[in-house]
PDB file of N, CA and C in Angstrom:
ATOM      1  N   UNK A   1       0.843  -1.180   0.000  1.00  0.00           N
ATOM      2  CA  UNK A   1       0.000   0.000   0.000  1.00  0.00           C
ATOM      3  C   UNK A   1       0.889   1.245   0.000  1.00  0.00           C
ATOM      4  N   UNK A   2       0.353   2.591  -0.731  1.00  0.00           N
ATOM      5  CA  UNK A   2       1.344   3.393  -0.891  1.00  0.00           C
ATOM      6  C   UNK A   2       0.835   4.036   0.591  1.00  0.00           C
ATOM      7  N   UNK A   3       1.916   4.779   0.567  1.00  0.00           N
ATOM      8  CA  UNK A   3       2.105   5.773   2.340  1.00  0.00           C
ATOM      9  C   UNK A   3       2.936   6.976   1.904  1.00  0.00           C
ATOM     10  N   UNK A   4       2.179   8.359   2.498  1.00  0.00           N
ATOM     11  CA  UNK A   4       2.675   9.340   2.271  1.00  0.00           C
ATOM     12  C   UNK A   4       2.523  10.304   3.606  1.00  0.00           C
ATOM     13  N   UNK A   5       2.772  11.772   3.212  1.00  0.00           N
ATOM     14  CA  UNK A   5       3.338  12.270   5.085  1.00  0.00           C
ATOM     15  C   UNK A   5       1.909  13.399   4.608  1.00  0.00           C
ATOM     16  N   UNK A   6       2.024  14.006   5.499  1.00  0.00           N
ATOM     17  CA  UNK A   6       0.856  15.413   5.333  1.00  0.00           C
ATOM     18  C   UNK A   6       1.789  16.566   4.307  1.00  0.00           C
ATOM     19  N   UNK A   7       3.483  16.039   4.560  1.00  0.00           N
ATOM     20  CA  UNK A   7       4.174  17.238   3.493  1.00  0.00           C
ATOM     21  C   UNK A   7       3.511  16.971   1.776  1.00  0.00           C
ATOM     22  N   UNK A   8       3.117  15.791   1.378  1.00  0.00           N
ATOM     23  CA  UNK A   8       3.287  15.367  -0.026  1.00  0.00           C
ATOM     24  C   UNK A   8       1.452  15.434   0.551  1.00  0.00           C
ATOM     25  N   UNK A   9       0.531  15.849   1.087  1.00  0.00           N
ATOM     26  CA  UNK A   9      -1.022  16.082   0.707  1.00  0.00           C
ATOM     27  C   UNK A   9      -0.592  17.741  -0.017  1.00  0.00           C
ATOM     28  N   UNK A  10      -0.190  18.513   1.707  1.00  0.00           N
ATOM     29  CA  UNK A  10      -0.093  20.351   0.602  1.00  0.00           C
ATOM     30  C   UNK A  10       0.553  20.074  -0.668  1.00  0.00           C
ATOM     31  N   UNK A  11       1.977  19.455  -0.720  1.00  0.00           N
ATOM     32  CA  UNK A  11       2.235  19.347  -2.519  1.00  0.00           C
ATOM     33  C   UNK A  11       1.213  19.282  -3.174  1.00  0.00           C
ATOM     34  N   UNK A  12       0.325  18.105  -3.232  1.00  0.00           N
ATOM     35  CA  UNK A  12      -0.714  17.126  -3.778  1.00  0.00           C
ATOM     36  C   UNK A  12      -2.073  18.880  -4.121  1.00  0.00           C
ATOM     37  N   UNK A  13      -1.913  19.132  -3.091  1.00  0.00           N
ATOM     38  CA  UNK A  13      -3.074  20.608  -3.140  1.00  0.00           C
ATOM     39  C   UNK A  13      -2.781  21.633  -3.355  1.00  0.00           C
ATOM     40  N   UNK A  14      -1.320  21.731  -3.808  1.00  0.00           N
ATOM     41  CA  UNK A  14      -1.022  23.164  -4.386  1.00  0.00           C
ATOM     42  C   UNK A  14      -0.478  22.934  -6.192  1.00  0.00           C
ATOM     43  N   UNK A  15      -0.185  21.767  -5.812  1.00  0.00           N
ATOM     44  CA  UNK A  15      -0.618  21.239  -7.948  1.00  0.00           C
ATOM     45  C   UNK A  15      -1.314  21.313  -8.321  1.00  0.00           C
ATOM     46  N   UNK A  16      -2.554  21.203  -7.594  1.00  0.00           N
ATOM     47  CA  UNK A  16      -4.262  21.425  -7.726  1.00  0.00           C
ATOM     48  C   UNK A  16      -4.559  22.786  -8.313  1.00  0.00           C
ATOM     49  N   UNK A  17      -3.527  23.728  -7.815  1.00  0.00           N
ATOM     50  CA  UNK A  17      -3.772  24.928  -7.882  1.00  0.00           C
ATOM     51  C   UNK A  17      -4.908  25.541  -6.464  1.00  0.00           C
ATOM     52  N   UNK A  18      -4.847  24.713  -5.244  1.00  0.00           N
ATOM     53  CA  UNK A  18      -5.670  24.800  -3.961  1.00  0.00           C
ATOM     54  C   UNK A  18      -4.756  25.666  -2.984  1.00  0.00           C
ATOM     55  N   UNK A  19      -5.418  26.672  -2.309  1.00  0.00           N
ATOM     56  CA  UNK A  19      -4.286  27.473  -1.458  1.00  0.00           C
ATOM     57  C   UNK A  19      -4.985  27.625  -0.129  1.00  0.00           C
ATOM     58  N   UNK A  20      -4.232  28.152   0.778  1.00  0.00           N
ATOM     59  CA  UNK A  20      -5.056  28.333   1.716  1.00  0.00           C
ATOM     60  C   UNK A  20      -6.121  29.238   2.174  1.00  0.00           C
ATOM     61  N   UNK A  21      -7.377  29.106   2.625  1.00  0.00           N
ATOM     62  CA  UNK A  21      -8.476  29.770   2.228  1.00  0.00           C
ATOM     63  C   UNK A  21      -9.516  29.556   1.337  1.00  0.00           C
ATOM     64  N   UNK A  22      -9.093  28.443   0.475  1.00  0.00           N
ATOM     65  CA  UNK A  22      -9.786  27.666  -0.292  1.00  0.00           C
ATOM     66  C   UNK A  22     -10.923  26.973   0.316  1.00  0.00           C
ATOM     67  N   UNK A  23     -12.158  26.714  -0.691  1.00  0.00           N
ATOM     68  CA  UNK A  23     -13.413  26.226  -0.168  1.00  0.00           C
ATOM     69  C   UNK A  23     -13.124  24.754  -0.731  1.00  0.00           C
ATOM     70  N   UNK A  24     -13.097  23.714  -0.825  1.00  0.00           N
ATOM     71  CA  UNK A  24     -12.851  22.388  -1.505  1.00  0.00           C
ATOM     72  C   UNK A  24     -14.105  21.058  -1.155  1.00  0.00           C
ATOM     73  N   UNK A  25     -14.224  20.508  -2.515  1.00  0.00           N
ATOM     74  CA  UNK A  25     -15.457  19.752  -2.000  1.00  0.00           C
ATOM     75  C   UNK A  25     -14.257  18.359  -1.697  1.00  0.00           C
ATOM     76  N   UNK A  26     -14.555  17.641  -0.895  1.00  0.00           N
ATOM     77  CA  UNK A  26     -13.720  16.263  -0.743  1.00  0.00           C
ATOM     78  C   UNK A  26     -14.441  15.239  -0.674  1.00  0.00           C
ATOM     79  N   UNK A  27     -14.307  14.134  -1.734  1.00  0.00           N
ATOM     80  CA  UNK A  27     -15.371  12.955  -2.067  1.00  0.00           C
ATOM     81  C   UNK A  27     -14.134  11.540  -2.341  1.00  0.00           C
ATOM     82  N   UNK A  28     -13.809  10.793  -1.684  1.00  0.00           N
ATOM     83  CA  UNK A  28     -13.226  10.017  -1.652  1.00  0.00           C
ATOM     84  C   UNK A  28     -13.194   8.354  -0.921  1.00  0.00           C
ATOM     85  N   UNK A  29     -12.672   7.975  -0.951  1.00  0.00           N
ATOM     86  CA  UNK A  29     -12.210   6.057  -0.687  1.00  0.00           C
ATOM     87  C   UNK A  29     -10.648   6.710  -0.437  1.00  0.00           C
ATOM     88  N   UNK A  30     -11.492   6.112   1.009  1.00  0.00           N
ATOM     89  CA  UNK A  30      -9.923   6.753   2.236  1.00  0.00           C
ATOM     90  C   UNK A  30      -8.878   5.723   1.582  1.00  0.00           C
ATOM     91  N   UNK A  31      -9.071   4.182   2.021  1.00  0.00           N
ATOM     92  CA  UNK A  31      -8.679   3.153   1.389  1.00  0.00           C
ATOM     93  C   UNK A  31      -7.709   3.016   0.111  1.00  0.00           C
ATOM     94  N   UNK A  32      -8.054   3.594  -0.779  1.00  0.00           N
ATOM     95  CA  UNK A  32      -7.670   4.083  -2.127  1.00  0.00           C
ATOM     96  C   UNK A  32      -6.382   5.299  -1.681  1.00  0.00           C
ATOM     97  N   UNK A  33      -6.403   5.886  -1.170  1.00  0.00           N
ATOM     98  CA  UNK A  33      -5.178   6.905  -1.279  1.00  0.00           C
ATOM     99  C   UNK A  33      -4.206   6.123  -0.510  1.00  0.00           C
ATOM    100  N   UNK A  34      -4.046   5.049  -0.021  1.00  0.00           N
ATOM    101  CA  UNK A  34      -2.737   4.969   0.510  1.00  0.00           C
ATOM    102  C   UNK A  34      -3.092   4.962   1.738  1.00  0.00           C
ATOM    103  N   UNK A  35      -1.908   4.898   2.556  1.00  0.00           N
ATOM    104  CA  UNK A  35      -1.658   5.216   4.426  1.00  0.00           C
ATOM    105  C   UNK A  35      -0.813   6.482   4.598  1.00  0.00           C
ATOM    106  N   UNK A  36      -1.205   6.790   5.695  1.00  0.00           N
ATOM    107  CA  UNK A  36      -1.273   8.445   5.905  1.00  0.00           C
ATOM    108  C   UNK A  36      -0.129   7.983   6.899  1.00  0.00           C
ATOM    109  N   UNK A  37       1.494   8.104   7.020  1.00  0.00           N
ATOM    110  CA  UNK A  37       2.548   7.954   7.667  1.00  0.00           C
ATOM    111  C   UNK A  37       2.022   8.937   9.228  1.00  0.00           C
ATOM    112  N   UNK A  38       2.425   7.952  10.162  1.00  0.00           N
ATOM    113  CA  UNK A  38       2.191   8.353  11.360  1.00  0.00           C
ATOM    114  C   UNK A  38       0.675   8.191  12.279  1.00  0.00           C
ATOM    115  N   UNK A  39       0.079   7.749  11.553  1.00  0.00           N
ATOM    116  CA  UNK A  39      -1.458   7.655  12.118  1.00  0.00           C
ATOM    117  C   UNK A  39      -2.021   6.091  11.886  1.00  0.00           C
ATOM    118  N   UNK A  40      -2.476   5.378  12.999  1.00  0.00           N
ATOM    119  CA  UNK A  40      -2.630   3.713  12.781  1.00  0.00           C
ATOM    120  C   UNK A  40      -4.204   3.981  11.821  1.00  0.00           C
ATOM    121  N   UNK A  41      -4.313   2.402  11.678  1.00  0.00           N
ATOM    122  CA  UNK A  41      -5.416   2.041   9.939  1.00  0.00           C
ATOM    123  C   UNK A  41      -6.441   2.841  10.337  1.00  0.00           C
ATOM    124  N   UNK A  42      -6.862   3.200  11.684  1.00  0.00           N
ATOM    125  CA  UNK A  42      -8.411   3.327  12.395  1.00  0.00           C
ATOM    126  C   UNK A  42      -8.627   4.759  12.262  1.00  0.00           C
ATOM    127  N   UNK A  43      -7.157   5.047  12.705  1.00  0.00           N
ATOM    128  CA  UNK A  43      -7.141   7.066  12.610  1.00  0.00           C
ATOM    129  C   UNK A  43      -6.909   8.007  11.254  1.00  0.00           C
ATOM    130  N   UNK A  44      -7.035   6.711   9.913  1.00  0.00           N
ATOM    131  CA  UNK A  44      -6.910   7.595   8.751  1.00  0.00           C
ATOM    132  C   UNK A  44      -7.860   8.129   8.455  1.00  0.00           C
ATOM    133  N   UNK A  45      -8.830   8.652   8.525  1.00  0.00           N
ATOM    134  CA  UNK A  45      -9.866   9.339   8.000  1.00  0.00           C
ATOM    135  C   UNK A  45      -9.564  10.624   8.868  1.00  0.00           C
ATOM    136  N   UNK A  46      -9.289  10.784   9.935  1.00  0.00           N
ATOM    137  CA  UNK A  46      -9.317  11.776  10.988  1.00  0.00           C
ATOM    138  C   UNK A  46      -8.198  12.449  10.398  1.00  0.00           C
ATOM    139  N   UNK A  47      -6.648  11.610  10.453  1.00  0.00           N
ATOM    140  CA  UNK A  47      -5.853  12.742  10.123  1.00  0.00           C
ATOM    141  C   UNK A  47      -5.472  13.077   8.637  1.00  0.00           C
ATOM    142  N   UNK A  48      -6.327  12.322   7.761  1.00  0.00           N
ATOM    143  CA  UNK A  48      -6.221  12.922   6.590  1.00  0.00           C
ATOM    144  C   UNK A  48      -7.319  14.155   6.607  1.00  0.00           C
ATOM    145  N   UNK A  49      -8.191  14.263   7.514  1.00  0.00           N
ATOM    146  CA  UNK A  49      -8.883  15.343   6.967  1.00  0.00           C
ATOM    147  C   UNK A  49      -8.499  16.464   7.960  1.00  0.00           C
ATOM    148  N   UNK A  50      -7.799  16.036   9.159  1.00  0.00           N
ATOM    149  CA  UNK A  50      -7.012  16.957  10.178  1.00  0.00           C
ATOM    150  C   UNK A  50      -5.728  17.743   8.912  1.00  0.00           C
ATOM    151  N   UNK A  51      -5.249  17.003   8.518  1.00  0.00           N
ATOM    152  CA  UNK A  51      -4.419  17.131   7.346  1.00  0.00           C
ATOM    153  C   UNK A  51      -4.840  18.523   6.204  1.00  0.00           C
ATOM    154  N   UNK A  52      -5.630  18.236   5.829  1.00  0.00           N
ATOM    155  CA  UNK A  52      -5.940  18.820   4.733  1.00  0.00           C
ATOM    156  C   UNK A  52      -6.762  20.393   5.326  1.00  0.00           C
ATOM    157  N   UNK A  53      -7.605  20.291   6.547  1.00  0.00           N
ATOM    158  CA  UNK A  53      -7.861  21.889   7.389  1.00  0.00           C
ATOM    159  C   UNK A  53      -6.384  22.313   7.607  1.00  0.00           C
ATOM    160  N   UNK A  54      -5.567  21.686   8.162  1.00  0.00           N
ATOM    161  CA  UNK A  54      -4.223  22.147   8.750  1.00  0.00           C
ATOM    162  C   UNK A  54      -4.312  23.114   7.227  1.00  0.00           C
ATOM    163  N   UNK A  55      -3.959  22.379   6.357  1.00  0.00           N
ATOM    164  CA  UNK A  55      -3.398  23.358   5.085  1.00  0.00           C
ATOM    165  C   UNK A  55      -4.501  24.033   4.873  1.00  0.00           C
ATOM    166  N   UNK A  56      -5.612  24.397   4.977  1.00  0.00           N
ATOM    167  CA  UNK A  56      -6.318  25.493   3.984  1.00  0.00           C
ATOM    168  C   UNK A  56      -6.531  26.513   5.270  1.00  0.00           C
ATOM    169  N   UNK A  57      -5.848  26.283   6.446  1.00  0.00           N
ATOM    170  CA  UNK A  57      -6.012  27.148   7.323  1.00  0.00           C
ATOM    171  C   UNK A  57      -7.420  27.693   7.878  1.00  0.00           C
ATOM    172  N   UNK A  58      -7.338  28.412   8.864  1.00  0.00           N
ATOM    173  CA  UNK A  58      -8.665  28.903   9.894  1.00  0.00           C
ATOM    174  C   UNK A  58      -9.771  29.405   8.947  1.00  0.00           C
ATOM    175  N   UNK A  59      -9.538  29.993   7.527  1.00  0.00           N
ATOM    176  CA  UNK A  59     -10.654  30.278   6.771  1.00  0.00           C
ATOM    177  C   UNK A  59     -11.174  29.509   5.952  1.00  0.00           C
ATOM    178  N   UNK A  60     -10.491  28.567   5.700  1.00  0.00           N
ATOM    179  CA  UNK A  60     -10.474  27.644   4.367  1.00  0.00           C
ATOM    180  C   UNK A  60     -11.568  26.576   4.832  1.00  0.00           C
ATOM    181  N   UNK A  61     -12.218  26.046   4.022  1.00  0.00           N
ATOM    182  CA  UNK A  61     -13.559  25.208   4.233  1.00  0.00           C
ATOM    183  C   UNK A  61     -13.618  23.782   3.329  1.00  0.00           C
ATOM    184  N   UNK A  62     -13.619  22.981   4.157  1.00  0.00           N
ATOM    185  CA  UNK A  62     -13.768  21.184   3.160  1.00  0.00           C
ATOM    186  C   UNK A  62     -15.213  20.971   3.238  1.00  0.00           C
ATOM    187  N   UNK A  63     -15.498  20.512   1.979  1.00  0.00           N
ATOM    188  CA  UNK A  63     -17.130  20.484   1.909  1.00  0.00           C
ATOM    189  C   UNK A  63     -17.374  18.625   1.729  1.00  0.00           C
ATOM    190  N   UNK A  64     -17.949  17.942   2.804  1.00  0.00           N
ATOM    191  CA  UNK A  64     -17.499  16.553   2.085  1.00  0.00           C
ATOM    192  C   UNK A  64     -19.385  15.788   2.068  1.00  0.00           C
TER     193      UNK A  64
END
Protein backbone atom coordinates (compact mmCIF):
# COMPACT_ATOMS: atom_id res chain seq x y z
CA UNK A 1 0.00 0.00 0.00
CA UNK A 2 1.34 3.39 -0.89
CA UNK A 3 2.11 5.77 2.34
CA UNK A 4 2.67 9.34 2.27
CA UNK A 5 3.34 12.27 5.08
CA UNK A 6 0.86 15.41 5.33
CA UNK A 7 4.17 17.24 3.49
CA UNK A 8 3.29 15.37 -0.03
CA UNK A 9 -1.02 16.08 0.71
CA UNK A 10 -0.09 20.35 0.60
CA UNK A 11 2.23 19.35 -2.52
CA UNK A 12 -0.71 17.13 -3.78
CA UNK A 13 -3.07 20.61 -3.14
CA UNK A 14 -1.02 23.16 -4.39
CA UNK A 15 -0.62 21.24 -7.95
CA UNK A 16 -4.26 21.42 -7.73
CA UNK A 17 -3.77 24.93 -7.88
CA UNK A 18 -5.67 24.80 -3.96
CA UNK A 19 -4.29 27.47 -1.46
CA UNK A 20 -5.06 28.33 1.72
CA UNK A 21 -8.48 29.77 2.23
CA UNK A 22 -9.79 27.67 -0.29
CA UNK A 23 -13.41 26.23 -0.17
CA UNK A 24 -12.85 22.39 -1.51
CA UNK A 25 -15.46 19.75 -2.00
CA UNK A 26 -13.72 16.26 -0.74
CA UNK A 27 -15.37 12.95 -2.07
CA UNK A 28 -13.23 10.02 -1.65
CA UNK A 29 -12.21 6.06 -0.69
CA UNK A 30 -9.92 6.75 2.24
CA UNK A 31 -8.68 3.15 1.39
CA UNK A 32 -7.67 4.08 -2.13
CA UNK A 33 -5.18 6.90 -1.28
CA UNK A 34 -2.74 4.97 0.51
CA UNK A 35 -1.66 5.22 4.43
CA UNK A 36 -1.27 8.45 5.91
CA UNK A 37 2.55 7.95 7.67
CA UNK A 38 2.19 8.35 11.36
CA UNK A 39 -1.46 7.65 12.12
CA UNK A 40 -2.63 3.71 12.78
CA UNK A 41 -5.42 2.04 9.94
CA UNK A 42 -8.41 3.33 12.40
CA UNK A 43 -7.14 7.07 12.61
CA UNK A 44 -6.91 7.59 8.75
CA UNK A 45 -9.87 9.34 8.00
CA UNK A 46 -9.32 11.78 10.99
CA UNK A 47 -5.85 12.74 10.12
CA UNK A 48 -6.22 12.92 6.59
CA UNK A 49 -8.88 15.34 6.97
CA UNK A 50 -7.01 16.96 10.18
CA UNK A 51 -4.42 17.13 7.35
CA UNK A 52 -5.94 18.82 4.73
CA UNK A 53 -7.86 21.89 7.39
CA UNK A 54 -4.22 22.15 8.75
CA UNK A 55 -3.40 23.36 5.08
CA UNK A 56 -6.32 25.49 3.98
CA UNK A 57 -6.01 27.15 7.32
CA UNK A 58 -8.66 28.90 9.89
CA UNK A 59 -10.65 30.28 6.77
CA UNK A 60 -10.47 27.64 4.37
CA UNK A 61 -13.56 25.21 4.23
CA UNK A 62 -13.77 21.18 3.16
CA UNK A 63 -17.13 20.48 1.91
CA UNK A 64 -17.50 16.55 2.08
Amino acid sequence: MISYTSSDIAKSLRTLNISPGDVILLHTSIMRLGFLAGADLYDQPRALFETILGFLGPTGTVVV
